[in-house]
PDB file of N, CA and C in Angstrom:
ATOM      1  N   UNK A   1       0.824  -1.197   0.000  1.00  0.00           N
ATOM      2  CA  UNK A   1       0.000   0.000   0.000  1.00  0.00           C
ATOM      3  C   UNK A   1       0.870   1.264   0.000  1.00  0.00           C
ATOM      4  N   UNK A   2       1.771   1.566   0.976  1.00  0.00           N
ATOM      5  CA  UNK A   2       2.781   2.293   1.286  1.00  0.00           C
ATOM      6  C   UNK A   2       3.236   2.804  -0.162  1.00  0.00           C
ATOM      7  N   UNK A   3       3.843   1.758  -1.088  1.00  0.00           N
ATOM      8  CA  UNK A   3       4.804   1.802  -2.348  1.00  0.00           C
ATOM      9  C   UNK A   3       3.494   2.024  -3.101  1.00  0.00           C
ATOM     10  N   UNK A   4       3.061   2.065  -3.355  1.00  0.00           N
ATOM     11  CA  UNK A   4       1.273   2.434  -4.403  1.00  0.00           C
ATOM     12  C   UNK A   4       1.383   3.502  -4.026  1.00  0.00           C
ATOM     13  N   UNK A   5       0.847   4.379  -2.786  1.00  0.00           N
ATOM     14  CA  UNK A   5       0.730   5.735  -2.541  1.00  0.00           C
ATOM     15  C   UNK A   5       2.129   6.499  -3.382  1.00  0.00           C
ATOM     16  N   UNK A   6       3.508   6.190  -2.594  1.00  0.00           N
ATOM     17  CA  UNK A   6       5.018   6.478  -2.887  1.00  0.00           C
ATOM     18  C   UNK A   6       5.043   6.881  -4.377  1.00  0.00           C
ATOM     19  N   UNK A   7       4.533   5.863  -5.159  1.00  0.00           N
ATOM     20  CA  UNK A   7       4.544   5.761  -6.894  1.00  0.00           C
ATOM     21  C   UNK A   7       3.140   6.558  -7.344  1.00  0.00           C
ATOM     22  N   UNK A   8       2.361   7.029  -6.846  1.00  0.00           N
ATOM     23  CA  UNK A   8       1.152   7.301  -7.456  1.00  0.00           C
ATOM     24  C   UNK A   8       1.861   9.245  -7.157  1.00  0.00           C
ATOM     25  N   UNK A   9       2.492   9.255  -5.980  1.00  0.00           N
ATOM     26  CA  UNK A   9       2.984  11.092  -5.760  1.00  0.00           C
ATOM     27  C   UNK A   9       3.881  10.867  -6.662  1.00  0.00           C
ATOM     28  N   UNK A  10       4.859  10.077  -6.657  1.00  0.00           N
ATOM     29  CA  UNK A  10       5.977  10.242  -7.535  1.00  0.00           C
ATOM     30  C   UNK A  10       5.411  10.541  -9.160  1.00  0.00           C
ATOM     31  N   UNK A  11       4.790   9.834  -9.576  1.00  0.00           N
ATOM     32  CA  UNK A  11       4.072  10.429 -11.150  1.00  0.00           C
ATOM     33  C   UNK A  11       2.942  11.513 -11.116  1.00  0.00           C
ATOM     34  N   UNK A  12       2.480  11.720 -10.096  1.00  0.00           N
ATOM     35  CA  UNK A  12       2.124  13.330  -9.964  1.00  0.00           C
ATOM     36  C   UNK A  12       2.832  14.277 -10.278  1.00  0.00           C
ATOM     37  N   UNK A  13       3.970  13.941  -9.531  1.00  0.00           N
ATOM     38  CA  UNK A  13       4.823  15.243  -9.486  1.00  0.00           C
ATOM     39  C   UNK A  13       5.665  15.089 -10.710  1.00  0.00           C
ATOM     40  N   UNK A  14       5.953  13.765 -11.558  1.00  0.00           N
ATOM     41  CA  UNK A  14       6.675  14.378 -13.046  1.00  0.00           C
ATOM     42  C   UNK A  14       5.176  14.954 -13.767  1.00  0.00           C
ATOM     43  N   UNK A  15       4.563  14.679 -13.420  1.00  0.00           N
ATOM     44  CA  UNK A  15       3.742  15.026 -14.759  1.00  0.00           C
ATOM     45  C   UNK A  15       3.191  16.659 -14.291  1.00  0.00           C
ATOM     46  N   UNK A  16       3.177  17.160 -13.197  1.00  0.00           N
ATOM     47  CA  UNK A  16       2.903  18.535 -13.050  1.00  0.00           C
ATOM     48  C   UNK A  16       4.040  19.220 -13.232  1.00  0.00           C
ATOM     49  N   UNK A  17       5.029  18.502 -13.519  1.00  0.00           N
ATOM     50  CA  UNK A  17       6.284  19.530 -13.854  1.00  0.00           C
ATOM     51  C   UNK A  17       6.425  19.638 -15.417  1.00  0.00           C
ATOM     52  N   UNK A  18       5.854  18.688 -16.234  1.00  0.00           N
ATOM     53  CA  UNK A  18       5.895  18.440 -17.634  1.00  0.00           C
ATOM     54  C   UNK A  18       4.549  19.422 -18.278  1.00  0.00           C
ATOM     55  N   UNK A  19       3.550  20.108 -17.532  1.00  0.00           N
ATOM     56  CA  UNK A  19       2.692  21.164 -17.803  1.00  0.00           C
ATOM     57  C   UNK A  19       2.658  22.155 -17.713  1.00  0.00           C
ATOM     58  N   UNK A  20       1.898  22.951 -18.516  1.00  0.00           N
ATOM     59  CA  UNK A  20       1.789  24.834 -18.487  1.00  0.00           C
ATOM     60  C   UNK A  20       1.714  25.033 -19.695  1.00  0.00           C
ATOM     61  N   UNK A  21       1.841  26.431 -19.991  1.00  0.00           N
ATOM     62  CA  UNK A  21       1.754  27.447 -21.203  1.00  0.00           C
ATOM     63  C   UNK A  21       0.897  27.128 -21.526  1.00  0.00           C
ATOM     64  N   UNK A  22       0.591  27.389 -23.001  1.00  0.00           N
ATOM     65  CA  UNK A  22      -0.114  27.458 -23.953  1.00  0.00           C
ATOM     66  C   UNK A  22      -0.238  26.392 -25.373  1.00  0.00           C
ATOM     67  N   UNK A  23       0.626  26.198 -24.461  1.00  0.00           N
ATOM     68  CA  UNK A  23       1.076  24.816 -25.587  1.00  0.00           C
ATOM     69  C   UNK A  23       1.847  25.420 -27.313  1.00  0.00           C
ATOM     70  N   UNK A  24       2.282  26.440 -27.183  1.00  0.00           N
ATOM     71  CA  UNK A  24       2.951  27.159 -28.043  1.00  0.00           C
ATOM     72  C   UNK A  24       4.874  26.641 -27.430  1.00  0.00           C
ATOM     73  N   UNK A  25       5.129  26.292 -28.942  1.00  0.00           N
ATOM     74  CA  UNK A  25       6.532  25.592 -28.804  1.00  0.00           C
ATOM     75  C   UNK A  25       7.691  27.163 -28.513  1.00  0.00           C
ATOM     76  N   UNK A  26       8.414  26.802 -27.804  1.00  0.00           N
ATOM     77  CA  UNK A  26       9.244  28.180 -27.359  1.00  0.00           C
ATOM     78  C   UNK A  26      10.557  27.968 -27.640  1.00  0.00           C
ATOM     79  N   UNK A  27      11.700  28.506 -27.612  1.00  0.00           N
ATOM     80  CA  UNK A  27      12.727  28.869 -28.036  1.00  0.00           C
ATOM     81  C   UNK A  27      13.850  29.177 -26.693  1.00  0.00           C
ATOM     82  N   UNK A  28      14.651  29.386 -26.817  1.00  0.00           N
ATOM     83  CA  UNK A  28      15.594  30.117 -26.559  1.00  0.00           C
ATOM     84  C   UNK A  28      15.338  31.536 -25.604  1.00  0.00           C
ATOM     85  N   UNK A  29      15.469  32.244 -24.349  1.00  0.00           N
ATOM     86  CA  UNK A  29      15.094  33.173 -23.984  1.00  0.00           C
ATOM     87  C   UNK A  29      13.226  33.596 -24.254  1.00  0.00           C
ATOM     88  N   UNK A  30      12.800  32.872 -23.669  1.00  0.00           N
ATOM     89  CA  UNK A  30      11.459  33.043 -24.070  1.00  0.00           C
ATOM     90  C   UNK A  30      10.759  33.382 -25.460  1.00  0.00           C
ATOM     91  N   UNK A  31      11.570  33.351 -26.771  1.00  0.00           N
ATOM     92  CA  UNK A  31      11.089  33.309 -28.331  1.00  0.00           C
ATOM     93  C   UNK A  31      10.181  31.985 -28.167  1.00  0.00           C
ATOM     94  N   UNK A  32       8.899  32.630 -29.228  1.00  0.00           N
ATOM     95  CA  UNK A  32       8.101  31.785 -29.630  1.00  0.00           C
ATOM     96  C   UNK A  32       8.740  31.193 -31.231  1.00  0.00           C
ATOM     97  N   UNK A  33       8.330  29.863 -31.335  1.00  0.00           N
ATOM     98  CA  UNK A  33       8.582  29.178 -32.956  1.00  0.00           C
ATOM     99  C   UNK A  33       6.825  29.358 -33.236  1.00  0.00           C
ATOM    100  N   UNK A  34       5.969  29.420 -33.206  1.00  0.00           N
ATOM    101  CA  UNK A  34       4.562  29.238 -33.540  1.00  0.00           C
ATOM    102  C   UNK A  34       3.362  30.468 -32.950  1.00  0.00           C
ATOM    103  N   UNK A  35       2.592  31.492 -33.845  1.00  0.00           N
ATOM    104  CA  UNK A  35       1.989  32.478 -33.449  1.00  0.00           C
ATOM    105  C   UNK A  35       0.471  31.259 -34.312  1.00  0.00           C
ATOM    106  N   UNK A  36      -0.267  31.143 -33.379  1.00  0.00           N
ATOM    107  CA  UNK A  36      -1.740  30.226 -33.829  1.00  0.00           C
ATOM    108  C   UNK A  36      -2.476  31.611 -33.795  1.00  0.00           C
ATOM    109  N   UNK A  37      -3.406  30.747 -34.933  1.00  0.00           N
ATOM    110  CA  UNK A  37      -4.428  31.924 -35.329  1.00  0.00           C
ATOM    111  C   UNK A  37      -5.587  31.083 -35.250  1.00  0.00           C
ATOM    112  N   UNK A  38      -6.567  31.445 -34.003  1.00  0.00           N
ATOM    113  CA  UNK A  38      -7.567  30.702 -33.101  1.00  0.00           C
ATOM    114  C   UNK A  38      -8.830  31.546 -32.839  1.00  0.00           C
ATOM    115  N   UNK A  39      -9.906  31.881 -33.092  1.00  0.00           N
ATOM    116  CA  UNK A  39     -11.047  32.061 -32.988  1.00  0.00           C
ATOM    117  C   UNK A  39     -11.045  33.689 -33.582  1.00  0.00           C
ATOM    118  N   UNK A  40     -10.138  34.067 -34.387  1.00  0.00           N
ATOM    119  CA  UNK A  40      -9.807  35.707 -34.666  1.00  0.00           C
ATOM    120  C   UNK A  40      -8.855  36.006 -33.508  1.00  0.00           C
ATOM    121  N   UNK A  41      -8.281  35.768 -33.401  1.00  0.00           N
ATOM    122  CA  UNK A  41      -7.159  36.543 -32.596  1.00  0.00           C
ATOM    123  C   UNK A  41      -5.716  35.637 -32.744  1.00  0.00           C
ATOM    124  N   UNK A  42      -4.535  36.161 -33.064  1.00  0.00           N
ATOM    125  CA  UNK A  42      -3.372  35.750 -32.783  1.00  0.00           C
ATOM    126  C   UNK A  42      -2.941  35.323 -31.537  1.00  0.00           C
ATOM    127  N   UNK A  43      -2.591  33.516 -31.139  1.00  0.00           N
ATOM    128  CA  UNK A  43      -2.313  33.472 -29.891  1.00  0.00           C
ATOM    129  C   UNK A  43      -0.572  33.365 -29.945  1.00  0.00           C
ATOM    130  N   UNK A  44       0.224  33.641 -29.038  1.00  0.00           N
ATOM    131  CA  UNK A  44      -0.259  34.565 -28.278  1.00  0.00           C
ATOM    132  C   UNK A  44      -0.157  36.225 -28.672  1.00  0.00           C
ATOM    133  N   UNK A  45      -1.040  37.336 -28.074  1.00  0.00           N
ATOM    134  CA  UNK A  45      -1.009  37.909 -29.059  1.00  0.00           C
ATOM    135  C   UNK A  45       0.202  39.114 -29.121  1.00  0.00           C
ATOM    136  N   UNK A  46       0.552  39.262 -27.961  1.00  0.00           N
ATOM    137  CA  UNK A  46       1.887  39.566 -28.775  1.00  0.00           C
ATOM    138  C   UNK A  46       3.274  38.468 -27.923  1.00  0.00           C
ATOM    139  N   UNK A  47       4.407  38.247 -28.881  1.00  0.00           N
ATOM    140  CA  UNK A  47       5.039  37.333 -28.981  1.00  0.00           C
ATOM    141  C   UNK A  47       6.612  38.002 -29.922  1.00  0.00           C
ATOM    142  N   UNK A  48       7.835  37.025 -29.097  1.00  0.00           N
ATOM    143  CA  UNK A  48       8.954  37.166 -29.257  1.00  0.00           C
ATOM    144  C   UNK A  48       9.364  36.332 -29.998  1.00  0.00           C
ATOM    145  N   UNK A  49       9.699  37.042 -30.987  1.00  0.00           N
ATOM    146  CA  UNK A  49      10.773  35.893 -32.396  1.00  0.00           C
ATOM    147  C   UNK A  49      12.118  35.943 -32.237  1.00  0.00           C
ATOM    148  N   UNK A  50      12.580  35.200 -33.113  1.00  0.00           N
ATOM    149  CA  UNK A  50      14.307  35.393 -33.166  1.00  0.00           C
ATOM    150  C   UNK A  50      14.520  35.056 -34.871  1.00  0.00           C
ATOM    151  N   UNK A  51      15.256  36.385 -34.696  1.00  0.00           N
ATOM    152  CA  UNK A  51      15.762  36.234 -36.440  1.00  0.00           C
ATOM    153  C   UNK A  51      16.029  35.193 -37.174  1.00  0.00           C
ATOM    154  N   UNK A  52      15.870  35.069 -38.026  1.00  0.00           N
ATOM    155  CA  UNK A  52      16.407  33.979 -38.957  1.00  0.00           C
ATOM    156  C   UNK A  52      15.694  32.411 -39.012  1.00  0.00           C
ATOM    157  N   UNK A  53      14.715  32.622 -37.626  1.00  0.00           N
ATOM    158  CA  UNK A  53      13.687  31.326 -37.641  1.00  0.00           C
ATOM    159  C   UNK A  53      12.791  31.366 -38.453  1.00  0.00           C
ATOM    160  N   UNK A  54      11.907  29.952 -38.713  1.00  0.00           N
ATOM    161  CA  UNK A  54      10.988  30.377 -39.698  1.00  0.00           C
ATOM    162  C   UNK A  54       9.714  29.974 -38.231  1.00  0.00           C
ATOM    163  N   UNK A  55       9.178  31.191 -38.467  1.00  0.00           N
ATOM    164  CA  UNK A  55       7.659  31.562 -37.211  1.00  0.00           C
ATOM    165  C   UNK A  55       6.526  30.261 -38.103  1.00  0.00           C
ATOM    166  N   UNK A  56       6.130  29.644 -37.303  1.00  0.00           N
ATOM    167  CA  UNK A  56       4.707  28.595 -37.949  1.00  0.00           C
ATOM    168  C   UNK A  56       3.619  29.224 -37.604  1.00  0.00           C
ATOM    169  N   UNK A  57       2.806  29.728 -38.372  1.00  0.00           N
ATOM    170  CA  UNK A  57       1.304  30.351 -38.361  1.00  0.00           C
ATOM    171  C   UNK A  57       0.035  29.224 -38.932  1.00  0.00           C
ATOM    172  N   UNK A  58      -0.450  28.358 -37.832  1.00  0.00           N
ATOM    173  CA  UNK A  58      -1.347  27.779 -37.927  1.00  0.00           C
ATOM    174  C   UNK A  58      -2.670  28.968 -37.806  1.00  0.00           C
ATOM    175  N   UNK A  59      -3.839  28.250 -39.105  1.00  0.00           N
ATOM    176  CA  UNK A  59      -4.798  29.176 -38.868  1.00  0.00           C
ATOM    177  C   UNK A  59      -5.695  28.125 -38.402  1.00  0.00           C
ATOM    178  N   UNK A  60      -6.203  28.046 -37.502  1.00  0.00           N
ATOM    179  CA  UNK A  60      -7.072  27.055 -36.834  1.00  0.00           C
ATOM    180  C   UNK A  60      -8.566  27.683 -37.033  1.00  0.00           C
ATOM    181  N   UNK A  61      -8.970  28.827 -37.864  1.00  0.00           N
ATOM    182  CA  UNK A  61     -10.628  29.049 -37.774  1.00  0.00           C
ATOM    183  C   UNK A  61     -10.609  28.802 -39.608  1.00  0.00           C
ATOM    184  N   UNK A  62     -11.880  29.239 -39.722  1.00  0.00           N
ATOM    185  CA  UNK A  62     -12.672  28.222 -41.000  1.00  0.00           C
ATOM    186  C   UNK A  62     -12.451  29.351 -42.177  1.00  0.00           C
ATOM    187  N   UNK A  63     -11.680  31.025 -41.482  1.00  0.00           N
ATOM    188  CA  UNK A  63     -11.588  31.805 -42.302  1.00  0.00           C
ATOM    189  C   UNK A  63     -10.264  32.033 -42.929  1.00  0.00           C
ATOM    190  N   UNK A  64      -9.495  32.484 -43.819  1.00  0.00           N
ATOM    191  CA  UNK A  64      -8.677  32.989 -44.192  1.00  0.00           C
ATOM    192  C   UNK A  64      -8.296  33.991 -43.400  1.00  0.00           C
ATOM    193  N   UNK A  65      -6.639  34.329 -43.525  1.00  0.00           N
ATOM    194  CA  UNK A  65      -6.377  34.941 -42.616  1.00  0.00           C
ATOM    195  C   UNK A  65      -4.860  35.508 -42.898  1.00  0.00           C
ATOM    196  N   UNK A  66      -4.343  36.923 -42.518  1.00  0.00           N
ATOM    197  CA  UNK A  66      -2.678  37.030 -42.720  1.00  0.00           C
ATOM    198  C   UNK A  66      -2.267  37.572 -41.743  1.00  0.00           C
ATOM    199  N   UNK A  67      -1.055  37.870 -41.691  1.00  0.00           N
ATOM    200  CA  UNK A  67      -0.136  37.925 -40.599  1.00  0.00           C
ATOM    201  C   UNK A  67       0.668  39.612 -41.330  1.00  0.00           C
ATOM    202  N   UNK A  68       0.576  40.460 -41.272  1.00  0.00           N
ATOM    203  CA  UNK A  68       0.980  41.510 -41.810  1.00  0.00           C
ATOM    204  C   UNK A  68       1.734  42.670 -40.666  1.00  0.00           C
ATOM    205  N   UNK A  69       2.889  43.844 -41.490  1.00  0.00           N
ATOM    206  CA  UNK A  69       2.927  44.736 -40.533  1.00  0.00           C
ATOM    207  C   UNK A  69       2.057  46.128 -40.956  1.00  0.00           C
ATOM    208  N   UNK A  70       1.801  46.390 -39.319  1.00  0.00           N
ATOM    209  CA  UNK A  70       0.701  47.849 -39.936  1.00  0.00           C
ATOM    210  C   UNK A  70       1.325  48.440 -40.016  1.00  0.00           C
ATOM    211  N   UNK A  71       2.715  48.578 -40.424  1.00  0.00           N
ATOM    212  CA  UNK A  71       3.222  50.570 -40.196  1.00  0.00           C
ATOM    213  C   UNK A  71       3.411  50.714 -41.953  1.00  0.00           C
ATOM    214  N   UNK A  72       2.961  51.149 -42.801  1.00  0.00           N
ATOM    215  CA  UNK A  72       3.462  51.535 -44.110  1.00  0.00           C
ATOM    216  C   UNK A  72       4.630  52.388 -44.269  1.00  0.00           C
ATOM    217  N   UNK A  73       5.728  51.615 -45.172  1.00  0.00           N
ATOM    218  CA  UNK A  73       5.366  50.930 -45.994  1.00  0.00           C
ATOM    219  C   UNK A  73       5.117  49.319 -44.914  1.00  0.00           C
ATOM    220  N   UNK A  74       4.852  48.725 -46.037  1.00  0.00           N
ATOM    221  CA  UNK A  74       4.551  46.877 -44.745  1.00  0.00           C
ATOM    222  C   UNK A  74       6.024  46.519 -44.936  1.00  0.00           C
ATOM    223  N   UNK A  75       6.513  46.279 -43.864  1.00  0.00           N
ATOM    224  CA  UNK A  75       8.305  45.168 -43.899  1.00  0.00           C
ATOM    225  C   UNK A  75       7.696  43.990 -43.850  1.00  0.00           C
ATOM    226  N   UNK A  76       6.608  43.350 -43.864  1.00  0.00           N
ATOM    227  CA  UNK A  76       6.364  42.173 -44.134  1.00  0.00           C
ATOM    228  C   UNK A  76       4.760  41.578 -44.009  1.00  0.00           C
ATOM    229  N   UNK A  77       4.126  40.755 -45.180  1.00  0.00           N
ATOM    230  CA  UNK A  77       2.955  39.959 -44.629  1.00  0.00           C
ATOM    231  C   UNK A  77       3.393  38.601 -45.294  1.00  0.00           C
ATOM    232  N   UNK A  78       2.504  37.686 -44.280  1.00  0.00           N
ATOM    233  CA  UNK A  78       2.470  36.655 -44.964  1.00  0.00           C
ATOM    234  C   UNK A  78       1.677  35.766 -45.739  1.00  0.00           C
ATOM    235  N   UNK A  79       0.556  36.497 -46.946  1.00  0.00           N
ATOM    236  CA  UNK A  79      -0.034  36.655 -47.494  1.00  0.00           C
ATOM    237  C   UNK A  79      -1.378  35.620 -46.896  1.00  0.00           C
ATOM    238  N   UNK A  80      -2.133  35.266 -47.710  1.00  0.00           N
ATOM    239  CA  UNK A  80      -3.454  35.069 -47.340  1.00  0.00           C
ATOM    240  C   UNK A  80      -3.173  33.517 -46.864  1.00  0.00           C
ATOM    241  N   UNK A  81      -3.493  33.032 -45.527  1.00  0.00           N
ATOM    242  CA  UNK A  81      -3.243  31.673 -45.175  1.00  0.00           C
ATOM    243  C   UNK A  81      -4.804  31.162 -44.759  1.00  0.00           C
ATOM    244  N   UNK A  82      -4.809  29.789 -45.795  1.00  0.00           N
ATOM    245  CA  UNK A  82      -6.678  29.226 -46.342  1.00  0.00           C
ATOM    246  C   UNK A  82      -6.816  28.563 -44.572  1.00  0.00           C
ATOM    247  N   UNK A  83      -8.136  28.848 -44.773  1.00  0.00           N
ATOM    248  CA  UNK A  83      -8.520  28.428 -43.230  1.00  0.00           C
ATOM    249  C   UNK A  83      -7.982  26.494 -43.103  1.00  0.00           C
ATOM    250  N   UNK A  84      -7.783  26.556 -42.053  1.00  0.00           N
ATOM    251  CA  UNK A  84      -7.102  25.423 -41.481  1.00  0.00           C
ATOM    252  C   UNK A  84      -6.088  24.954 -42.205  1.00  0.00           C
ATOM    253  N   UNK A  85      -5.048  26.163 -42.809  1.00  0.00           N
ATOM    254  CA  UNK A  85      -4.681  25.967 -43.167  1.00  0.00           C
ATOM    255  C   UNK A  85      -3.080  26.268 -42.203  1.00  0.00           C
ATOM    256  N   UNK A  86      -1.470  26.074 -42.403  1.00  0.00           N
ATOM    257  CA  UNK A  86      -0.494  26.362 -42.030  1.00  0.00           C
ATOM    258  C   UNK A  86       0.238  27.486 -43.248  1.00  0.00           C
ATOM    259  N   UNK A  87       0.719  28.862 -42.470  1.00  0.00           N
ATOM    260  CA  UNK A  87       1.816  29.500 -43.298  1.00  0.00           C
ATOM    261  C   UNK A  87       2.872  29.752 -42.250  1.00  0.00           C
ATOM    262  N   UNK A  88       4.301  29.976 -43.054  1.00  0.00           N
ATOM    263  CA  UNK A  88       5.393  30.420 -41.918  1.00  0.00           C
ATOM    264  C   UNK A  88       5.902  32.239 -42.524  1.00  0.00           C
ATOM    265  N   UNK A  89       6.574  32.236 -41.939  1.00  0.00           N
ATOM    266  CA  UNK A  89       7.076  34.118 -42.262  1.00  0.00           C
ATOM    267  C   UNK A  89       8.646  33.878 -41.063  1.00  0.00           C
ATOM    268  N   UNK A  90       9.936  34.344 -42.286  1.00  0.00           N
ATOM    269  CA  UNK A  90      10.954  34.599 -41.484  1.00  0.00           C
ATOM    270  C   UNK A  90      10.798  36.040 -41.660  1.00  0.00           C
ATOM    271  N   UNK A  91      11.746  36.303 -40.309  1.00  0.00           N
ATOM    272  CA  UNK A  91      12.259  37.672 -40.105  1.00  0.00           C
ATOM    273  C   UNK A  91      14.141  37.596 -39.966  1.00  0.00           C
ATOM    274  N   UNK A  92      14.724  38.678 -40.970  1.00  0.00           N
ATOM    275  CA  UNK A  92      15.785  38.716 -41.292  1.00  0.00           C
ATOM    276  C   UNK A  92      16.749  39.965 -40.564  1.00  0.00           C
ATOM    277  N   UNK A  93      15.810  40.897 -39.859  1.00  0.00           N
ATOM    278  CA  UNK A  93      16.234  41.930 -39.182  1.00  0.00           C
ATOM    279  C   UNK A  93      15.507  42.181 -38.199  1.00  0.00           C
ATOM    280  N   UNK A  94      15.613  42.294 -36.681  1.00  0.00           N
ATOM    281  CA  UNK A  94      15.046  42.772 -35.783  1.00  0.00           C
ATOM    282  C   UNK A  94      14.623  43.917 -35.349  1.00  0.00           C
ATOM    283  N   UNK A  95      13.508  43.943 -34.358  1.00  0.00           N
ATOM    284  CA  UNK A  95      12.378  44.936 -35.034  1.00  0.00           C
ATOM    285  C   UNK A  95      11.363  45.014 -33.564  1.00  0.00           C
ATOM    286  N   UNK A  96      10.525  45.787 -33.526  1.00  0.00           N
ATOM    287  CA  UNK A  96       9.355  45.804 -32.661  1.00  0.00           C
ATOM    288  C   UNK A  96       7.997  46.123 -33.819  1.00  0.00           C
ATOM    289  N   UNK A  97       6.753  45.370 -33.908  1.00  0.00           N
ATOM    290  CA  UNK A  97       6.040  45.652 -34.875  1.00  0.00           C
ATOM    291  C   UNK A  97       4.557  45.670 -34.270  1.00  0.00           C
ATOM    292  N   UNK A  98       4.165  46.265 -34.902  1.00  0.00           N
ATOM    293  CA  UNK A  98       2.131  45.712 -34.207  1.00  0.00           C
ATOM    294  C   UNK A  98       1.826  44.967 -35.954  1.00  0.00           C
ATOM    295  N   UNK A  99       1.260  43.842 -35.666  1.00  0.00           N
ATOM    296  CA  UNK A  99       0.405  43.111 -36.634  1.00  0.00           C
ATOM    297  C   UNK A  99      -1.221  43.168 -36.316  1.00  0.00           C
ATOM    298  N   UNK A 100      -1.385  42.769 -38.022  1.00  0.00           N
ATOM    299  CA  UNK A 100      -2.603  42.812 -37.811  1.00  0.00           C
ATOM    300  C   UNK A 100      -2.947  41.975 -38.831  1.00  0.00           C
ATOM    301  N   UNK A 101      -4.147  41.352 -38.958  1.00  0.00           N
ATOM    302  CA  UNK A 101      -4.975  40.444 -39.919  1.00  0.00           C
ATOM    303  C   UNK A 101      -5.549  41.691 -41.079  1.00  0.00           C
ATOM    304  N   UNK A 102      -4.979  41.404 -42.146  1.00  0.00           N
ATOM    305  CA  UNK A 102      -5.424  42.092 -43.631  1.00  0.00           C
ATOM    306  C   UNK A 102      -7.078  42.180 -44.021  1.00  0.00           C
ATOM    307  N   UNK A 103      -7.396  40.711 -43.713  1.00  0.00           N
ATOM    308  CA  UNK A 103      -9.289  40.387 -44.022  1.00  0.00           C
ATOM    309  C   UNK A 103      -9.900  41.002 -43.057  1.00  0.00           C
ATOM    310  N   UNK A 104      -9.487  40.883 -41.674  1.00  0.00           N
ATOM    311  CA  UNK A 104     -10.102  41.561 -40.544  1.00  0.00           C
ATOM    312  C   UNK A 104      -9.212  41.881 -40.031  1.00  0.00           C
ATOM    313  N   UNK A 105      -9.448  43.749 -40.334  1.00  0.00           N
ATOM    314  CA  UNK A 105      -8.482  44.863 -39.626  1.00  0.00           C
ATOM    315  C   UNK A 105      -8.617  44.493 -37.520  1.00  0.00           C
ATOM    316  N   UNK A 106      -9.850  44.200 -37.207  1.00  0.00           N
ATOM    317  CA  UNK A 106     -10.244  44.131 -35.759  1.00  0.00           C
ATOM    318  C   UNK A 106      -8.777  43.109 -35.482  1.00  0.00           C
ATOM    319  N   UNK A 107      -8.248  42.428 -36.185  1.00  0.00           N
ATOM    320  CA  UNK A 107      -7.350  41.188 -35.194  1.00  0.00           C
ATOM    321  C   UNK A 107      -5.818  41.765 -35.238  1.00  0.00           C
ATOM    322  N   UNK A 108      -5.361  42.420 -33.703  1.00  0.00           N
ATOM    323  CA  UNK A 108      -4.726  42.787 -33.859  1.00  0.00           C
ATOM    324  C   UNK A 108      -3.483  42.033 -32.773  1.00  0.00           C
ATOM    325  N   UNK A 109      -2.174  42.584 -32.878  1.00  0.00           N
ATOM    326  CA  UNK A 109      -1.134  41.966 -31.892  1.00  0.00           C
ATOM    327  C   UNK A 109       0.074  42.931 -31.708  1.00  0.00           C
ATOM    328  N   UNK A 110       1.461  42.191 -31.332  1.00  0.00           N
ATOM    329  CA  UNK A 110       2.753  42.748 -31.545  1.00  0.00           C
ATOM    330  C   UNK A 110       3.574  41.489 -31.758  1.00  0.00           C
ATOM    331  N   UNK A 111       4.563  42.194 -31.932  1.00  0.00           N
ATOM    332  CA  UNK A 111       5.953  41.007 -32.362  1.00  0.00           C
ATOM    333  C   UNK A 111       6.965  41.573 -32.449  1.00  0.00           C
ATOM    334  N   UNK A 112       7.830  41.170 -31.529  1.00  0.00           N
ATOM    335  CA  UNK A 112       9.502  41.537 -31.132  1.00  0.00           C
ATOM    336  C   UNK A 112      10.444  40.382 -31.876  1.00  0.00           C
ATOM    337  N   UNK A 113      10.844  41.135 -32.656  1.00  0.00           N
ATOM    338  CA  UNK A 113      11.944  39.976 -33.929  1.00  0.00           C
ATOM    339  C   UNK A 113      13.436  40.414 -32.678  1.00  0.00           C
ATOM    340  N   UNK A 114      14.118  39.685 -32.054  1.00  0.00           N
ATOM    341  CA  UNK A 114      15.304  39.725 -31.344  1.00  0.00           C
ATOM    342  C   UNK A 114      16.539  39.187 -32.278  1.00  0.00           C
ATOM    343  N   UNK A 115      17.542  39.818 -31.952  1.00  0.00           N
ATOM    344  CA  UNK A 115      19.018  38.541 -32.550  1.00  0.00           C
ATOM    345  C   UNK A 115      19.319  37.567 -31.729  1.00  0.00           C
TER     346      UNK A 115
END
């Protein structure tokens, strides 16, 4: 009984240490590899890159959707990504940006490109 209890805390405690976030894959100094695009909104919505990675933009709703910068001129979009569909977007120079969704101006975020 003793060793049942012993083994039942013992896999408690790996498996509450093996949980959290968002389930967004991370990087290096808190950089995200993956910005999901989930019910209209960029999760998470604003988020740290690192140069030279390629960012994964899952669109998880039924609409089309892009990943763009608002300041004109644009330093970057990543053109129209089909609902449930996957696009990626590198960044080659670091930066502080606000994004926004092209189809729907309302979905908005930020993004810190780091070296």
């Amino acid at each position: 009984m003793r060793q049942t209890i012993l083994t039942t805390l013992l896999a408690a405690a790996l498996l509450a240490g093996c949980g959290g976030g968002d389930g967004a894959p991370t990087g290096s100094a808190g950089t995200t590899s993956t910005i999901r695009i989930k019910d209209f909104k960029f999760v998470p919505s604003a988020a740290t890159v690192k140069v030279g990675v390629a960012i994964s933009l899952p669109n998880e709703d039924r609409a089309p959707h892009t990943v763009t910068d608002a300041a004109q001129p644009r330093a970057f979009d990543s053109g129209s990504i089909g609902a449930m569909q996957t696009g990626s977007i590198t960044f080659e120079k670091a930066g502080t940006y606000k994004i926004f969704c092209e189809l729907h101006p309302y979905m908005k975020g930020a993004l810190t490109v780091v070296e």
